[in-house]
PDB file of N, CA and C in Angstrom:
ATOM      1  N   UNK A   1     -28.981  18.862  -9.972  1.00  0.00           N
ATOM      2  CA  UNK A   1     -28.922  19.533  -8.694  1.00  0.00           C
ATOM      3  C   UNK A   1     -29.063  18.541  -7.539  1.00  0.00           C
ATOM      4  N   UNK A   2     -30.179  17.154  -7.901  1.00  0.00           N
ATOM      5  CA  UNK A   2     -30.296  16.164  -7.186  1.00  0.00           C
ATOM      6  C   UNK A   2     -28.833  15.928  -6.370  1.00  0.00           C
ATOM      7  N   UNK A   3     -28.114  15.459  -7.468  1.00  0.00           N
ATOM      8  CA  UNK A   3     -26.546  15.039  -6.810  1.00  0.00           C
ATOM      9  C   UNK A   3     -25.609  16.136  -6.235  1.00  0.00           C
ATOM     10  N   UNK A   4     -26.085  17.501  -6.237  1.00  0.00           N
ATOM     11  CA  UNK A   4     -24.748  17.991  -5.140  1.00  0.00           C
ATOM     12  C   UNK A   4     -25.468  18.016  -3.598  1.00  0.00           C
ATOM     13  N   UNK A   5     -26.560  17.650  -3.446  1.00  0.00           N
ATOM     14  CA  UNK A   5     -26.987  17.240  -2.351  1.00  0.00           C
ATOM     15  C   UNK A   5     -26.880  16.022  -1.746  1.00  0.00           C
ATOM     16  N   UNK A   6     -26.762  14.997  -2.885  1.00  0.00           N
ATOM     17  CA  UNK A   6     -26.419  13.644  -2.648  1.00  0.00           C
ATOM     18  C   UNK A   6     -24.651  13.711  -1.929  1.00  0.00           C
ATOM     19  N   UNK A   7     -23.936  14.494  -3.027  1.00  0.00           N
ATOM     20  CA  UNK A   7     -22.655  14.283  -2.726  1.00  0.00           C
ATOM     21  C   UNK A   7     -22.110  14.872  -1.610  1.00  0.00           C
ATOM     22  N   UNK A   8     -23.015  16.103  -0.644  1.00  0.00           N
ATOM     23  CA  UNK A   8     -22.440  16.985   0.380  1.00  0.00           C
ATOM     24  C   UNK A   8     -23.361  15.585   1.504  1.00  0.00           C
ATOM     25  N   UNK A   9     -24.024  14.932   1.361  1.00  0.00           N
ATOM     26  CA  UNK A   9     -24.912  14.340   2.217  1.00  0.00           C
ATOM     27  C   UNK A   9     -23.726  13.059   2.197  1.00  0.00           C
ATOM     28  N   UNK A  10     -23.421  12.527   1.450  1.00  0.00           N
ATOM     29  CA  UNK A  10     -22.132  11.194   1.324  1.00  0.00           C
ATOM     30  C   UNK A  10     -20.778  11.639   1.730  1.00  0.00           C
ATOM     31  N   UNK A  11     -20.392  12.802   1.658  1.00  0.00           N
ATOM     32  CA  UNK A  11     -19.277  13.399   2.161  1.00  0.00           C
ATOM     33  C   UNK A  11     -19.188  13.302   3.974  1.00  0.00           C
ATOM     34  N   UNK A  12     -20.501  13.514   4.250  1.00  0.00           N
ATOM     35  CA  UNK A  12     -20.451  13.715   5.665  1.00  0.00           C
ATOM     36  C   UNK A  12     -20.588  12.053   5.964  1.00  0.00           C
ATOM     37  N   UNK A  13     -21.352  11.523   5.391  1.00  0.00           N
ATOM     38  CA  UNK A  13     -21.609  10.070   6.211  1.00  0.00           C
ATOM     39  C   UNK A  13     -19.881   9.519   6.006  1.00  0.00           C
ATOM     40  N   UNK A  14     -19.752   9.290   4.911  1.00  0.00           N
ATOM     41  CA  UNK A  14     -18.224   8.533   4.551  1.00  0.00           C
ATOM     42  C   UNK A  14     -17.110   9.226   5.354  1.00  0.00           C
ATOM     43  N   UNK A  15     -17.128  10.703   5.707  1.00  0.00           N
ATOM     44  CA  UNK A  15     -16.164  10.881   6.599  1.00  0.00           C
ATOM     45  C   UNK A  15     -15.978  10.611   7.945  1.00  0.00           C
ATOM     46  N   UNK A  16     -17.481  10.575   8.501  1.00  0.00           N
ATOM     47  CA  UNK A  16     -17.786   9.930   9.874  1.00  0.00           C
ATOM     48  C   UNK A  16     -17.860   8.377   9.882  1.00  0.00           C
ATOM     49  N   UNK A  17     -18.035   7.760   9.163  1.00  0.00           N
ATOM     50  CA  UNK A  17     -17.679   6.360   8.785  1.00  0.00           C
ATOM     51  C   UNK A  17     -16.344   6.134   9.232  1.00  0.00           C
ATOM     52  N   UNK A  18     -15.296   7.128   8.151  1.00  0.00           N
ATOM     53  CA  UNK A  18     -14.620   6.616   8.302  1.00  0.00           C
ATOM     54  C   UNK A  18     -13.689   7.269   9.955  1.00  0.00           C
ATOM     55  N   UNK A  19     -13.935   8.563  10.127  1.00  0.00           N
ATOM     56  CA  UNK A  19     -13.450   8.460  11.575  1.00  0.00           C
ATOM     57  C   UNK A  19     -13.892   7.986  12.838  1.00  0.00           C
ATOM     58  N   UNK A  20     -15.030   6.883  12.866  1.00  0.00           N
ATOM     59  CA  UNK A  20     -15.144   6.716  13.744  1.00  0.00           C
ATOM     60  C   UNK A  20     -15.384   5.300  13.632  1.00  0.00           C
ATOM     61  N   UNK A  21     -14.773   4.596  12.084  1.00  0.00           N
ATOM     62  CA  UNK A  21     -14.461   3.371  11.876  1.00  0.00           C
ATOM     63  C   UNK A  21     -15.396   2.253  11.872  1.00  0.00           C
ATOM     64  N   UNK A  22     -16.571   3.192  11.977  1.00  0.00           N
ATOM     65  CA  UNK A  22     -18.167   2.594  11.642  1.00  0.00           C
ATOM     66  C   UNK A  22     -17.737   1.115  10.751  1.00  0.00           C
ATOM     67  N   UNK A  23     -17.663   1.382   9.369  1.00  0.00           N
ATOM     68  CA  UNK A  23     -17.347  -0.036   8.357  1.00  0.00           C
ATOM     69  C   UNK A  23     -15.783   0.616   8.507  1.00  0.00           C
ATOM     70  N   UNK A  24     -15.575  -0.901   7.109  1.00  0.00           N
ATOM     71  CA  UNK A  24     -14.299  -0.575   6.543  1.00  0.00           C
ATOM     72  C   UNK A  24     -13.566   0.295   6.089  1.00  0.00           C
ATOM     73  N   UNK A  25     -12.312   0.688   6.407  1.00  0.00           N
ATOM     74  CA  UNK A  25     -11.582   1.472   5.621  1.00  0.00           C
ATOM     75  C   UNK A  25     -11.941   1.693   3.965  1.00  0.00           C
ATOM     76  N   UNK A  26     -11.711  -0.005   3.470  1.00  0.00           N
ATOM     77  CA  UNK A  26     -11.725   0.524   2.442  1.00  0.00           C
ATOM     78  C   UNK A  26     -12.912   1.322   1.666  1.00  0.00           C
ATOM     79  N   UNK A  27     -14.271   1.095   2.185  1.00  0.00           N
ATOM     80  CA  UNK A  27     -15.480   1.328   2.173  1.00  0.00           C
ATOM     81  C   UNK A  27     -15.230   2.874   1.954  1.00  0.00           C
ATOM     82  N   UNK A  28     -14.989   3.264   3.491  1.00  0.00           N
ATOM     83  CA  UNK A  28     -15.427   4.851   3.346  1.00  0.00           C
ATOM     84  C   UNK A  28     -14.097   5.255   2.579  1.00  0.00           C
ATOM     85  N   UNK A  29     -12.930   5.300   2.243  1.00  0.00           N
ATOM     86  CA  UNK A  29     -12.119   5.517   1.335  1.00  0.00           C
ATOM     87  C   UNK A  29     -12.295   5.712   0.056  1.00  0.00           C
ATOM     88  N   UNK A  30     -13.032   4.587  -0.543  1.00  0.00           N
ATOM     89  CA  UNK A  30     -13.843   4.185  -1.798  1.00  0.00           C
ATOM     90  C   UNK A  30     -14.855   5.108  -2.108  1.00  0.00           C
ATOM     91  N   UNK A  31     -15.515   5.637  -0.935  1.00  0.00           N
ATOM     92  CA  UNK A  31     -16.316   6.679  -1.021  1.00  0.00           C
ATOM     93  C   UNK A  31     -16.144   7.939  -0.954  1.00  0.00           C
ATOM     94  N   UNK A  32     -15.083   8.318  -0.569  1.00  0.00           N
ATOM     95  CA  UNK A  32     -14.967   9.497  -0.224  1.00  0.00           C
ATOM     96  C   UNK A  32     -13.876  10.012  -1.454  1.00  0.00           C
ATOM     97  N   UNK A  33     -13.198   8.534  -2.416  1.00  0.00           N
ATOM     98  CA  UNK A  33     -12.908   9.265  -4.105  1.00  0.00           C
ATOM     99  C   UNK A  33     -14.178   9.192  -4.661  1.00  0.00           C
ATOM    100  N   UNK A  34     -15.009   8.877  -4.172  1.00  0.00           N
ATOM    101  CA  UNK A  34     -16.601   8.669  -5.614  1.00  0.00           C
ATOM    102  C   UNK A  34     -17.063   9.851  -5.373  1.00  0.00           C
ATOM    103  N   UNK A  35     -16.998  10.752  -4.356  1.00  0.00           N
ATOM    104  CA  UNK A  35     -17.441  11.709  -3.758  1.00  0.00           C
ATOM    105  C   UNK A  35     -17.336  12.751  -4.790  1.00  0.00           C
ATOM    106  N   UNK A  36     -16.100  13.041  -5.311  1.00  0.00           N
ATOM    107  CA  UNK A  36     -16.131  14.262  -6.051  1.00  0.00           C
ATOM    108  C   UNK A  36     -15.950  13.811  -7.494  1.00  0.00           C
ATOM    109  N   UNK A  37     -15.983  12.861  -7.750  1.00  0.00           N
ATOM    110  CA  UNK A  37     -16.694  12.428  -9.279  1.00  0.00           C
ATOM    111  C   UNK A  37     -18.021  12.304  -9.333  1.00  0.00           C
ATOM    112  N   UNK A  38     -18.514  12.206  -8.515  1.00  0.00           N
ATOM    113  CA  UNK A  38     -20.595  12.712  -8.597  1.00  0.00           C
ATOM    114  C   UNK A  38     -20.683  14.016  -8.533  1.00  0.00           C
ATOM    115  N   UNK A  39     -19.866  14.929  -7.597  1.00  0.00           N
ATOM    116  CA  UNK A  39     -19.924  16.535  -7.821  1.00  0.00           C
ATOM    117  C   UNK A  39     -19.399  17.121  -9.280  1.00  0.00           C
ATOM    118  N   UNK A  40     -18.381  16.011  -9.639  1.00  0.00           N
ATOM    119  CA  UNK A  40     -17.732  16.765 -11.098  1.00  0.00           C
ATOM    120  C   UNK A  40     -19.285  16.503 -12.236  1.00  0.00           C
ATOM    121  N   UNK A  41     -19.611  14.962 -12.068  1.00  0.00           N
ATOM    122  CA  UNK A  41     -20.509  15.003 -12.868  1.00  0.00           C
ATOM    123  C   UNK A  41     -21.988  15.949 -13.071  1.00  0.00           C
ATOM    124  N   UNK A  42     -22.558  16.120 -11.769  1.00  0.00           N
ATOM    125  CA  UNK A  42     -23.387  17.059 -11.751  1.00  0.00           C
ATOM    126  C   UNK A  42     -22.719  18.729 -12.119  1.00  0.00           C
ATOM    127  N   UNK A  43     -21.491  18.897 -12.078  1.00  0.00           N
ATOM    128  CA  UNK A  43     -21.417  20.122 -12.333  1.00  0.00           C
ATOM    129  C   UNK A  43     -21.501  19.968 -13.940  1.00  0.00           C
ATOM    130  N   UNK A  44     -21.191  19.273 -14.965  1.00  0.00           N
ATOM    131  CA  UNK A  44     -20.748  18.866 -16.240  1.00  0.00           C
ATOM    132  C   UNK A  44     -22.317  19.062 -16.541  1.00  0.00           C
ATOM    133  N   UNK A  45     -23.595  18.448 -15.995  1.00  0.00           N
ATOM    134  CA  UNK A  45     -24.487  18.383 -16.694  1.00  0.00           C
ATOM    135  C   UNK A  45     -25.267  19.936 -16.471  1.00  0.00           C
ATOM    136  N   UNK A  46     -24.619  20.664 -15.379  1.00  0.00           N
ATOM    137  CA  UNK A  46     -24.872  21.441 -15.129  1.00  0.00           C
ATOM    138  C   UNK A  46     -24.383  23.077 -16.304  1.00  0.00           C
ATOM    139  N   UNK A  47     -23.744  22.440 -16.588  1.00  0.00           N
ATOM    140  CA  UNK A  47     -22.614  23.288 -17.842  1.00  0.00           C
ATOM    141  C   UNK A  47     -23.350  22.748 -18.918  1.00  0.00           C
ATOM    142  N   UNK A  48     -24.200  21.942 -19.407  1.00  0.00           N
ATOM    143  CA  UNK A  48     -24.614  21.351 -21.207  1.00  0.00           C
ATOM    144  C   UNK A  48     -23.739  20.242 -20.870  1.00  0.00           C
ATOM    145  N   UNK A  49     -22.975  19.747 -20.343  1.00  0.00           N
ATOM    146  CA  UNK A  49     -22.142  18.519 -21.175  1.00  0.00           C
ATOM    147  C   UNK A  49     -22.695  17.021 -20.525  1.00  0.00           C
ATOM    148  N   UNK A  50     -22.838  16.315 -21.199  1.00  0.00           N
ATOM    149  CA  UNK A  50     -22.921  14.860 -21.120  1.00  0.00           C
ATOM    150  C   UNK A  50     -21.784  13.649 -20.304  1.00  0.00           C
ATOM    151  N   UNK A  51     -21.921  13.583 -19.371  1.00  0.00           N
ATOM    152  CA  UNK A  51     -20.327  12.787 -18.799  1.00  0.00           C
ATOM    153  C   UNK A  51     -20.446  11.631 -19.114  1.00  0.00           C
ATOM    154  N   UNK A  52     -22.022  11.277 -19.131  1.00  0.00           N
ATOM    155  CA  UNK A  52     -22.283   9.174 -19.691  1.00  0.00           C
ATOM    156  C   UNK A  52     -22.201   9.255 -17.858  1.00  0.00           C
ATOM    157  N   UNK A  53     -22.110   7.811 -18.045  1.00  0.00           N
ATOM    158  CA  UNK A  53     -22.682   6.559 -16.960  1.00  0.00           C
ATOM    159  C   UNK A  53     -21.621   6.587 -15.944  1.00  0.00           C
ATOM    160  N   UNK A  54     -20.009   6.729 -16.242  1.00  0.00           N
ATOM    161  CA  UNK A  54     -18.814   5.981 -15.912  1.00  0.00           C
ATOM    162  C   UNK A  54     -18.518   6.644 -14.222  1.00  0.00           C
ATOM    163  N   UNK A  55     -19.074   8.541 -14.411  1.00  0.00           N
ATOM    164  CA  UNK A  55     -18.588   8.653 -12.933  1.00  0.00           C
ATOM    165  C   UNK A  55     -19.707   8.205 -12.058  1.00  0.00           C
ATOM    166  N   UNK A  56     -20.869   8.180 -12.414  1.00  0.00           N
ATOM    167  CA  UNK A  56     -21.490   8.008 -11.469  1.00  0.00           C
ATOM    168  C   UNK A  56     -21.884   6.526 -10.905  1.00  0.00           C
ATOM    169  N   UNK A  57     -21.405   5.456 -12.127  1.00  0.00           N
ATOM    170  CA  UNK A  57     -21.138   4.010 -12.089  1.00  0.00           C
ATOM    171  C   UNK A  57     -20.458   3.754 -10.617  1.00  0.00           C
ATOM    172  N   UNK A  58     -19.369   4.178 -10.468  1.00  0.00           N
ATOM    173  CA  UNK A  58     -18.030   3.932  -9.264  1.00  0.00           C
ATOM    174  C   UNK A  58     -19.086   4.241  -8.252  1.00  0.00           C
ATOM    175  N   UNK A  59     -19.655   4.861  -7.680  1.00  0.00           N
ATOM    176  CA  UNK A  59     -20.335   5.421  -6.465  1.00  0.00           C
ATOM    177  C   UNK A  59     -21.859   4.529  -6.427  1.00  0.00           C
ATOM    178  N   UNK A  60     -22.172   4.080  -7.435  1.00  0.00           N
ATOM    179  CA  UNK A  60     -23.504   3.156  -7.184  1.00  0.00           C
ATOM    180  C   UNK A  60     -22.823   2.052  -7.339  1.00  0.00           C
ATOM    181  N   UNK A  61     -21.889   1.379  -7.554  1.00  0.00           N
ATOM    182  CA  UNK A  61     -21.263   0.370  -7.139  1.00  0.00           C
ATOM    183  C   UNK A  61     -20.844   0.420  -5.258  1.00  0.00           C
ATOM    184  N   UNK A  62     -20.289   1.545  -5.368  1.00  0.00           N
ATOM    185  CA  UNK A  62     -19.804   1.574  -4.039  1.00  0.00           C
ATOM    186  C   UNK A  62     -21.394   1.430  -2.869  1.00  0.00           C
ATOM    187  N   UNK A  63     -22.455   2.409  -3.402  1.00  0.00           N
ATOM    188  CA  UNK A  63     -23.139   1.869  -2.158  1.00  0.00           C
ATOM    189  C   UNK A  63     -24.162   1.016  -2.292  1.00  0.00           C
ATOM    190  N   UNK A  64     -24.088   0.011  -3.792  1.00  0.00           N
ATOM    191  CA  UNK A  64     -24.347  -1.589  -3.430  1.00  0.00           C
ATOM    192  C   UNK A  64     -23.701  -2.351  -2.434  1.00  0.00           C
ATOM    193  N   UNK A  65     -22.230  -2.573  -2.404  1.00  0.00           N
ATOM    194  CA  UNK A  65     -21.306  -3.053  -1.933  1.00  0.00           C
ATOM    195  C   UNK A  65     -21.345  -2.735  -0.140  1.00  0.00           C
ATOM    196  N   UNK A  66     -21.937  -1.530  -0.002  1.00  0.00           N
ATOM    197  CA  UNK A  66     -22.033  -0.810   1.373  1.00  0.00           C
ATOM    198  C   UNK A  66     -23.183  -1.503   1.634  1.00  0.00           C
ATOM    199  N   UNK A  67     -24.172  -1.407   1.511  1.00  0.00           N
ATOM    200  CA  UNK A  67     -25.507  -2.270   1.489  1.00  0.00           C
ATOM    201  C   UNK A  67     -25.614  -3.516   1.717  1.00  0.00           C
ATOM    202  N   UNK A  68     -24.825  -4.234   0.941  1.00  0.00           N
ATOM    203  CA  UNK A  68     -24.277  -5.913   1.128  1.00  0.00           C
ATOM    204  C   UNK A  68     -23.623  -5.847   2.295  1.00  0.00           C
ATOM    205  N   UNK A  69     -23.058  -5.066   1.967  1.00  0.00           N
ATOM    206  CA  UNK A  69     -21.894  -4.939   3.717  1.00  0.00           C
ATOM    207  C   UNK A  69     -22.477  -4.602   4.728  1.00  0.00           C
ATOM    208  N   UNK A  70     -23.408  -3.666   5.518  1.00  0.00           N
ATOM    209  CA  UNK A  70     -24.321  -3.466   5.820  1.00  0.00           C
ATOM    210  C   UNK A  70     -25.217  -4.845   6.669  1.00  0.00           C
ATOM    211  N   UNK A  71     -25.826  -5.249   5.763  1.00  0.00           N
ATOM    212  CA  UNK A  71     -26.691  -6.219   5.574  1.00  0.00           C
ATOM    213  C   UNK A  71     -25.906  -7.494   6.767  1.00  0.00           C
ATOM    214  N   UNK A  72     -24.806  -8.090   5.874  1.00  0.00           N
ATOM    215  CA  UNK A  72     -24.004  -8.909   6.206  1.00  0.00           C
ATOM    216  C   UNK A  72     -23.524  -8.523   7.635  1.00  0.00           C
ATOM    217  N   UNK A  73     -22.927  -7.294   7.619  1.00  0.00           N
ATOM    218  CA  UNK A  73     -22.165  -7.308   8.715  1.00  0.00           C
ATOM    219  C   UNK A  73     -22.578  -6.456   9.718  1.00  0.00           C
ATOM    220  N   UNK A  74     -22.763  -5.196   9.603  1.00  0.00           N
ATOM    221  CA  UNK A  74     -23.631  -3.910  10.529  1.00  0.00           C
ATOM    222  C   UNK A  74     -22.520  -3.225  10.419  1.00  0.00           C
ATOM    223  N   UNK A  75     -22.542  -2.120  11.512  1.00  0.00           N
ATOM    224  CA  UNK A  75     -21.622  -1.031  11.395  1.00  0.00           C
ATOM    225  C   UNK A  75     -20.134  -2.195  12.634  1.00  0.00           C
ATOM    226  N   UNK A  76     -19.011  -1.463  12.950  1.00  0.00           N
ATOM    227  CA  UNK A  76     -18.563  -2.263  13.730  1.00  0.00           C
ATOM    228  C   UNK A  76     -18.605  -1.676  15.014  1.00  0.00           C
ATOM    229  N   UNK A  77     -19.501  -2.924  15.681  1.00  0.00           N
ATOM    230  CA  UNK A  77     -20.219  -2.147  17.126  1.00  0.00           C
ATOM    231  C   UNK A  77     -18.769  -1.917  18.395  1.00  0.00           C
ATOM    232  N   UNK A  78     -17.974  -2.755  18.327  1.00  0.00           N
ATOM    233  CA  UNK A  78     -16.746  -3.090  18.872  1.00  0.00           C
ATOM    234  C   UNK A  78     -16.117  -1.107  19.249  1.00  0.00           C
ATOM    235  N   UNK A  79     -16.311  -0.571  17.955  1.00  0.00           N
ATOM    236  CA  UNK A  79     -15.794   0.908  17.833  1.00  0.00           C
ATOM    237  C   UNK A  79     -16.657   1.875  18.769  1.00  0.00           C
ATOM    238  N   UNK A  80     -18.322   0.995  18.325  1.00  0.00           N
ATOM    239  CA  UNK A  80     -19.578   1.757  18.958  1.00  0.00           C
ATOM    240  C   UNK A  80     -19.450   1.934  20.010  1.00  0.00           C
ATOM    241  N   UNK A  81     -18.865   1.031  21.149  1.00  0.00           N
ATOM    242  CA  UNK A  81     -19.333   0.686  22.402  1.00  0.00           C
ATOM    243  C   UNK A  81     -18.049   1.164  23.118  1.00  0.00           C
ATOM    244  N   UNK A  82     -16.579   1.663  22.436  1.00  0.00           N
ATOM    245  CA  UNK A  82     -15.695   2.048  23.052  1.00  0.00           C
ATOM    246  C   UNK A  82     -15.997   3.663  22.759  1.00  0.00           C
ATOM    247  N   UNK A  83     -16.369   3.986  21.944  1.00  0.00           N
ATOM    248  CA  UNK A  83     -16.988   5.527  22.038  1.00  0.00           C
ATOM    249  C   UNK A  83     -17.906   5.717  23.170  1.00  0.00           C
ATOM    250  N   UNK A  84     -18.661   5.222  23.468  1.00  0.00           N
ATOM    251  CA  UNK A  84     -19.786   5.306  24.605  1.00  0.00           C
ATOM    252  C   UNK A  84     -19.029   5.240  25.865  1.00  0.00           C
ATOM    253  N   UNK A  85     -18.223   5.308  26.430  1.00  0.00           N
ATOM    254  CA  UNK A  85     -17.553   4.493  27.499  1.00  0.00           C
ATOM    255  C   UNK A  85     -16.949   5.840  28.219  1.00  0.00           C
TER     256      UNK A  85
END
């Protein structure tokens, strides 16, 4: 149940990410297919079935990679500061 809260909570960040070009394209793109392979998986365990590691692998990859990115770079303020204007 943890993860369809996770996944309606990543849906919204990755879509505002990506429309308002916060990070990278490919970033919130990347996220927003991991998006409903964490909802498929929680529904699967939600049914008895076992999915393993693999969907939910892609999406904790993805927000290592966001994190590093993050870290490294910030959001892109360039976008920030023409929204404000």
């Amino acid at each position: 149940m943890v993860f369809i809260t996770y996944g309606l909570g990543a849906f919204i960040f990755y879509y505002l990410a990506h429309k308002l070009k916060l990070i990278p394209k490919f970033l919130s793109i990347w996220g927003l297919i991991g998006i409903p392979l964490v909802l498929l998986s929680s529904m699967l365990e939600i049914f008895g079935l076992n999915p393993g590691l693999f969907l939910g692998m892609q999406m904790g990859l993805n927000e290592i990679i966001l994190g590093i990115w993050l870290i490294a770079k910030g959001f892109n303020s360039s976008e920030i500061a023409s929204e404000s204007e």
